[in-house]
Protein backbone atom coordinates (compact mmCIF):
# COMPACT_ATOMS: atom_id res chain seq x y z
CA UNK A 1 8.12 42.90 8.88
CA UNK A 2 6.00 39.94 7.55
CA UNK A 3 2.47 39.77 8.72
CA UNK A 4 1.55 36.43 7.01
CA UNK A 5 3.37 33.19 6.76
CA UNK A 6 3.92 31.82 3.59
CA UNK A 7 3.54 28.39 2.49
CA UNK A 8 6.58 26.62 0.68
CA UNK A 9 5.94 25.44 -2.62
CA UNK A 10 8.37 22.96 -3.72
CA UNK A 11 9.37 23.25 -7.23
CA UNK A 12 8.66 19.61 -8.79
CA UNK A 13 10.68 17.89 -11.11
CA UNK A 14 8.62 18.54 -13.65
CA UNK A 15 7.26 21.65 -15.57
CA UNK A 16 3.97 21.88 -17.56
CA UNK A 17 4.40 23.31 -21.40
CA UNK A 18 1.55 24.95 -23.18
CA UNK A 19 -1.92 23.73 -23.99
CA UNK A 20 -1.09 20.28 -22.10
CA UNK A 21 -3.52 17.69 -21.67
CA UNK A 22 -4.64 17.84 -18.31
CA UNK A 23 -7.26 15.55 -16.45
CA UNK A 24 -8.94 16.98 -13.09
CA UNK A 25 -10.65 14.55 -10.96
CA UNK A 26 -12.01 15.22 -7.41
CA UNK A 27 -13.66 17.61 -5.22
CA UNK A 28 -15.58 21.14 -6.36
CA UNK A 29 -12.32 22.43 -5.97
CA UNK A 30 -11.06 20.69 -8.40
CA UNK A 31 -13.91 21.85 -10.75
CA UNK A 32 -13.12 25.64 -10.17
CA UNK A 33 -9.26 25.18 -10.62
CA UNK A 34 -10.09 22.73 -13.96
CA UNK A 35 -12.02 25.95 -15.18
CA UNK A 36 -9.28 27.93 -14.79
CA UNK A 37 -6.97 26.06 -16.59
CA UNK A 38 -9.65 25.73 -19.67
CA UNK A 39 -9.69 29.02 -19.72
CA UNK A 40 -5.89 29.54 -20.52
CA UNK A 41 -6.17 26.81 -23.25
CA UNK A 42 -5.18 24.19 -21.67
CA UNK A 43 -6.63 20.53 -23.21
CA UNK A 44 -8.73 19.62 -20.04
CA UNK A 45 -10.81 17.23 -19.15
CA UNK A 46 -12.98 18.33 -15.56
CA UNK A 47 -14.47 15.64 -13.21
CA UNK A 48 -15.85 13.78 -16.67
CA UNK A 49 -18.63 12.02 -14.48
CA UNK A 50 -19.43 14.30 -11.86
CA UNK A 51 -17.66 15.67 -8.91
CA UNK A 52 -15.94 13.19 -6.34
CA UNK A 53 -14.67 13.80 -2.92
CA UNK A 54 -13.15 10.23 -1.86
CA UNK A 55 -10.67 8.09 -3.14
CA UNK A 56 -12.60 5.29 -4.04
CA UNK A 57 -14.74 7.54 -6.23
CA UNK A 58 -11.32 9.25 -7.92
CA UNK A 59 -10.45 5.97 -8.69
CA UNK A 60 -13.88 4.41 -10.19
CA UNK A 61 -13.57 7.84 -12.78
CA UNK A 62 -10.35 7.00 -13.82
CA UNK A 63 -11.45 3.21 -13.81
CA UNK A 64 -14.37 4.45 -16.01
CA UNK A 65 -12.62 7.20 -18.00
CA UNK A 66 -10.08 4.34 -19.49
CA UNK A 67 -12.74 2.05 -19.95
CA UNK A 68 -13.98 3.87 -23.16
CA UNK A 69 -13.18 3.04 -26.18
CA UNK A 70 -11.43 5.88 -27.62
CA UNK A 71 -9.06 6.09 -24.39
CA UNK A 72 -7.77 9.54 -23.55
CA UNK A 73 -3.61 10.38 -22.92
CA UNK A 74 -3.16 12.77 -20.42
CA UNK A 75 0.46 14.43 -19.79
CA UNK A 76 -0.51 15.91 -16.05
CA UNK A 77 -3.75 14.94 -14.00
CA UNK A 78 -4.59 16.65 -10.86
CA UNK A 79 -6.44 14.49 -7.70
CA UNK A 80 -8.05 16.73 -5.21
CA UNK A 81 -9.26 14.88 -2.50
CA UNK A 82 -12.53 16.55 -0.41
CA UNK A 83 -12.83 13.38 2.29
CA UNK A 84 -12.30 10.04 3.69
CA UNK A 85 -15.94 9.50 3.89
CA UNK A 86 -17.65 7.14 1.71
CA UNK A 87 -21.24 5.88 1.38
CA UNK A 88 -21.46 2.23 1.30
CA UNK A 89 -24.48 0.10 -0.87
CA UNK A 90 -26.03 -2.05 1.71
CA UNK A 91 -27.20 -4.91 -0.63
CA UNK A 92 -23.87 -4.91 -2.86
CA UNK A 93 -20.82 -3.66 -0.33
CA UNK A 94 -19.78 -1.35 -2.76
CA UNK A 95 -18.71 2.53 -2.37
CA UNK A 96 -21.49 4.32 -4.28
CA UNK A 97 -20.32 8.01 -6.05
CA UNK A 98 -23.69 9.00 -5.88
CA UNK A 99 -26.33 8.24 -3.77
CA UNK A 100 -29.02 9.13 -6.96
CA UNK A 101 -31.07 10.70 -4.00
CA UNK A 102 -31.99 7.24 -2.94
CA UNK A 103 -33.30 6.69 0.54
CA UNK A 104 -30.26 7.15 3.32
CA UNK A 105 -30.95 3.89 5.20
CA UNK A 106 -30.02 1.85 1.89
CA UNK A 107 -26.38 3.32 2.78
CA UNK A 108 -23.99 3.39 5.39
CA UNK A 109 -21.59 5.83 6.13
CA UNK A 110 -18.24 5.14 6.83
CA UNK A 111 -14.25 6.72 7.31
CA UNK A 112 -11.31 5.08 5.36
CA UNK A 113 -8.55 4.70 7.04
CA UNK A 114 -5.12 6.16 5.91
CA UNK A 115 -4.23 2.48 4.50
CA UNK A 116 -6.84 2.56 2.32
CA UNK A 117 -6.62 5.42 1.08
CA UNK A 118 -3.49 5.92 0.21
CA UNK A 119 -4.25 2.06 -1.63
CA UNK A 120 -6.84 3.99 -3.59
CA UNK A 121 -4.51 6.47 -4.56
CA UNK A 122 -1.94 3.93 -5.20
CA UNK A 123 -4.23 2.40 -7.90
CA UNK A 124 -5.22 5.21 -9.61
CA UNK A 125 -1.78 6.90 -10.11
CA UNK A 126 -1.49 2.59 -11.87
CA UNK A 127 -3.95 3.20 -13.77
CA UNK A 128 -3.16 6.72 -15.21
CA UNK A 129 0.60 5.29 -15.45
CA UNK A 130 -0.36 2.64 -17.69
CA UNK A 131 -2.19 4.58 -19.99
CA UNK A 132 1.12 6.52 -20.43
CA UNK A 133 4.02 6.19 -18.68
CA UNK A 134 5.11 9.79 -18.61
CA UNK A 135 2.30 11.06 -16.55
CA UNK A 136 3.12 13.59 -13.74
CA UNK A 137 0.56 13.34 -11.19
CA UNK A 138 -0.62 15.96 -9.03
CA UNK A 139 -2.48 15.51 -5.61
CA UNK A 140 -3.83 17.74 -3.18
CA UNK A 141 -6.43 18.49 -0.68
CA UNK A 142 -9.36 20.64 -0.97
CA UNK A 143 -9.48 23.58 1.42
CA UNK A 144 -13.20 23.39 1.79
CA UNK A 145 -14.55 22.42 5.22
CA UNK A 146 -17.30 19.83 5.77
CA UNK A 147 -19.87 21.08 8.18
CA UNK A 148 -21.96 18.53 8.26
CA UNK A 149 -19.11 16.37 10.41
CA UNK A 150 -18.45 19.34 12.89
CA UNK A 151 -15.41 20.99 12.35
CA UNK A 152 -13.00 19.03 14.43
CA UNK A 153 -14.59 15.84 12.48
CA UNK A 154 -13.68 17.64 9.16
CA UNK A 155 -9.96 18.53 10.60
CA UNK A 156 -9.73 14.64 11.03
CA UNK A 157 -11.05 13.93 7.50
CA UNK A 158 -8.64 16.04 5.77
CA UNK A 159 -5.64 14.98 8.12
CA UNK A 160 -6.39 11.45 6.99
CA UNK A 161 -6.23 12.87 3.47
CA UNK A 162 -2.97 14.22 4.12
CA UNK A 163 -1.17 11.18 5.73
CA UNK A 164 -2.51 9.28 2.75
CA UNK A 165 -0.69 11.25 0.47
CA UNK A 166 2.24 11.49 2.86
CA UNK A 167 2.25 8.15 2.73
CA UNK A 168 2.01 7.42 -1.33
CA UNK A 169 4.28 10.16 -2.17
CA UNK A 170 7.27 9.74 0.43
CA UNK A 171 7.10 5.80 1.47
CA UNK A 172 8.00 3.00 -0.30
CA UNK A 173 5.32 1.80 -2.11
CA UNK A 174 6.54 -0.54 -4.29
CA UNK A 175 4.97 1.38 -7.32
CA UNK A 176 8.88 1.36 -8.73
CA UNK A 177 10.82 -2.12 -9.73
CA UNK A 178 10.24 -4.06 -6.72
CA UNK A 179 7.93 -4.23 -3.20
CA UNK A 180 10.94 -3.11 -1.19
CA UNK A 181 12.29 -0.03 -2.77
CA UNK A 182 11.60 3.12 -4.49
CA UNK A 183 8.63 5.54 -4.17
CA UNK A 184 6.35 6.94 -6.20
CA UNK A 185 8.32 9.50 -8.28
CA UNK A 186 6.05 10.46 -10.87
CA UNK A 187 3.28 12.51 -8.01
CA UNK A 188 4.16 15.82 -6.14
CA UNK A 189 2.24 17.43 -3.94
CA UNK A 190 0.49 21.14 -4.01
CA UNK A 191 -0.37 22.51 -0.46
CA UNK A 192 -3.62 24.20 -1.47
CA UNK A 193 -5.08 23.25 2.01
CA UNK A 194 -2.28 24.33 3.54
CA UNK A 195 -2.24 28.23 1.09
CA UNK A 196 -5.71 28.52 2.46
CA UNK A 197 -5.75 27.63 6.21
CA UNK A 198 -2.32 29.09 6.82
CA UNK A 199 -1.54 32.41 3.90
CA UNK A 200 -5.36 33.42 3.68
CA UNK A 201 -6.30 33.00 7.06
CA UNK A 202 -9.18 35.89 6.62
CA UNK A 203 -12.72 35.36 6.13
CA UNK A 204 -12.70 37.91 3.52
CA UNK A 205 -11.18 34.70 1.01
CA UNK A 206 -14.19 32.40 1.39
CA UNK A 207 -17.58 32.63 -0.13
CA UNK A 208 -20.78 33.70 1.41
CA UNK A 209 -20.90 30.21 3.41
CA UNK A 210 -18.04 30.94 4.80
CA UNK A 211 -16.77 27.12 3.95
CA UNK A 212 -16.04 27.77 0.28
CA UNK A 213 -12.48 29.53 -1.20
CA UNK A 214 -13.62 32.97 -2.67
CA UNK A 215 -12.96 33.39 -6.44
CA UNK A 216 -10.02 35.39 -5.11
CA UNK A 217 -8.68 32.66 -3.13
CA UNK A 218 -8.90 30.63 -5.38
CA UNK A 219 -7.50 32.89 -8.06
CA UNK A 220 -4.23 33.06 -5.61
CA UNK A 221 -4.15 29.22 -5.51
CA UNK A 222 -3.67 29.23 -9.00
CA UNK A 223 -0.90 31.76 -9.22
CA UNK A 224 1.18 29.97 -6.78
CA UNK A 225 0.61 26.86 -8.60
CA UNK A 226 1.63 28.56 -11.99
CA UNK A 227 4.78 29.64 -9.98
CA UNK A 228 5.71 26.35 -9.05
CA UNK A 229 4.98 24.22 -12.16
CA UNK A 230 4.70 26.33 -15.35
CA UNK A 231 7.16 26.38 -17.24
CA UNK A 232 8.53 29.72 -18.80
CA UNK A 233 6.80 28.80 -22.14
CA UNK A 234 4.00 28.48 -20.68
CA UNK A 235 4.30 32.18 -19.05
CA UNK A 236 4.81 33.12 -22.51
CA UNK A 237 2.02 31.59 -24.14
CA UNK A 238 0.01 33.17 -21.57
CA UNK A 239 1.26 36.40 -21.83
CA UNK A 240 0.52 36.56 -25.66
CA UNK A 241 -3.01 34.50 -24.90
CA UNK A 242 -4.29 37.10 -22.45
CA UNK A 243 -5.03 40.29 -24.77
CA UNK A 244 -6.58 37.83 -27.10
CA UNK A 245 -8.92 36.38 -24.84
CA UNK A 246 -9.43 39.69 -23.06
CA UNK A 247 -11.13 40.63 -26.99
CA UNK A 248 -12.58 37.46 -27.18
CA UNK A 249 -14.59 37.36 -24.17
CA UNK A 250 -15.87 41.29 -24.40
CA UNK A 251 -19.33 41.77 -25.23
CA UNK A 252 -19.44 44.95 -27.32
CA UNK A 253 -22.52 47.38 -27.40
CA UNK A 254 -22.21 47.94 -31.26
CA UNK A 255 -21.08 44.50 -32.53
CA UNK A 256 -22.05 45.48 -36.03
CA UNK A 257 -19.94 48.40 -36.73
CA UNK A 258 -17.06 48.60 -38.48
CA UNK A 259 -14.62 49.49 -35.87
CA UNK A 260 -15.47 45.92 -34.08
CA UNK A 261 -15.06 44.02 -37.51
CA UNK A 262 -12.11 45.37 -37.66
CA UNK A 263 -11.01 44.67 -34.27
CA UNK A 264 -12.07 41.14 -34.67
CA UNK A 265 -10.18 40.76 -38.20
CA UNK A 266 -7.09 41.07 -36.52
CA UNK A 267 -7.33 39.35 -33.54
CA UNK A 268 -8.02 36.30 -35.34
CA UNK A 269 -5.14 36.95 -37.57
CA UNK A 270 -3.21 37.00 -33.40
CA UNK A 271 -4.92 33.56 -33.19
CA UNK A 272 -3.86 32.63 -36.18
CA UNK A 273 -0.34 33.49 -35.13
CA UNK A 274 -0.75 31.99 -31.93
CA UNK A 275 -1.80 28.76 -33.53
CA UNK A 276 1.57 28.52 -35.85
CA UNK A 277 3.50 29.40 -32.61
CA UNK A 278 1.98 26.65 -30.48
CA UNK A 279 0.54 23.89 -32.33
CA UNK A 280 -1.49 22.53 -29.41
CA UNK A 281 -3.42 25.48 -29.02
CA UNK A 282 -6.92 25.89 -30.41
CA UNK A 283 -9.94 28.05 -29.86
């Protein structure tokens, strides 16, 4: 008998290796799961400027992040999208990321519409495919509920999210060879909304405020994603990683005795090892 229901992960048509360079841009969400990635040794870059829940705001970091000079390559980037809602500059019409704490009635709030943001989208998936060309894009939609717009208001938030992506991923967007044909076959989409609302359907995964995914939760989000899109290198790697980093990260009561030099003498001669194996990784 099956007491859940389990959400469907497609497998993409991709896989990531080892140590990949990875961007995360979006919600808090996307800051947790970026941590978790940095922790296995993946190259990461994490919300670079600051956390961002709307499109607009994904797309003004990427905007911003290829704007420097030393211009990063990524091979995978991951867009987690928190809302629709955006706050608006009064005296310049633009989308701020951050109203600075500035007085509220020098904003306006307002909802994109699925148009624009899957537009948004649309531009930034340009922009990170012409910095390279190869790029696998991820999107998906943070499971975290807004409050502040009453729930129902947040259920209509994240189901414009949802069409947006709908939208970019399975339309024609004329993102391939002409206006008229083709779709955009270099983004997949990960259900984490979806893992949360329907698999962990138990207040026992979210945090104290009973809006957030608990570390658990979002411990299981990662597994399924690792399911889905590592490759069996990468399983490897972090098989031989994990009893490294399990020394690594233990604080030991005697740290100058001899039995923890010793310890610590050979697992950097494992890192050392590990470092031949996979030339991409580094402490």
């Amino acid at each position: 008998m099956e007491f859940r229901t389990i959400v469907d992960v497609p497998k993409p048509n991709f896989q990531i290796a080892p140590c990949e360079r990875m961007l995360f841009v979006g919600s808090c969400f996307a800051d947790r799961m970026g941590k978790r990635f940095t922790d296995e040794k993946f190259r990461t870059v994490v919300n670079p400027f600051g956390v961002m829940y709307n499109p607009v705001s994904i797309r003004h970091t990427i905007e911003r992040l290829f704007a420097e000079d030393e211009k990063p390559v990524f091979d995978t980037a991951i867009l987690t999208l928190g809302t629709n809602h955006v706050y608006v500059e009064k005296s310049t019409g633009e989308v701020v990321d951050n109203c600075q704490k500035r007085p509220a009635n020098l904003f306006d709030e307002r909802e994109l519409t699925v148009e624009e943001c899957a537009n948004e989208l649309l531009r930034s998936c340009q922009l990170l495919m012409n910095a390279n060309s190869q790029i696998h894009i991820v999107l998906t939609v943070s499971p975290i509920r807004y409050a502040k717009y009453g729930y129902h208001g947040s259920q209509l938030s994240k189901a414009t999210l949802l069409l947006a992506i709908d939208k970019l991923i399975n339309v024609q967007t004329g993102m391939i060879a002409s206006p008229t044909r083709g779709r955009l076959e270099r983004a997949s989409y990960f259900p984490a909304y979806e893992i949360v609302n329907d698999e962990l359907r138990d207040y026992r995964f979210y945090a104290a405020d009973m809006l957030h995914p608990s570390d658990q939760a979002v411990a299981y989000i990662y597994e399924r994603f690792a399911k889905a899109y590592f490759s069996e290198e990468t399983f490897q790697f972090l098989k031989e990683w994990k009893p490294i980093a399990d020394v690594l990260n233990h604080k030991p009561f005697h740290p100058e005795s001899d039995e923890y030099r010793v310890l610590m003498d050979k697992t950097m001669l494992k890192v050392a090892a590990l470092s031949k194996k996979y030339p991409n990784f580094a402490l």
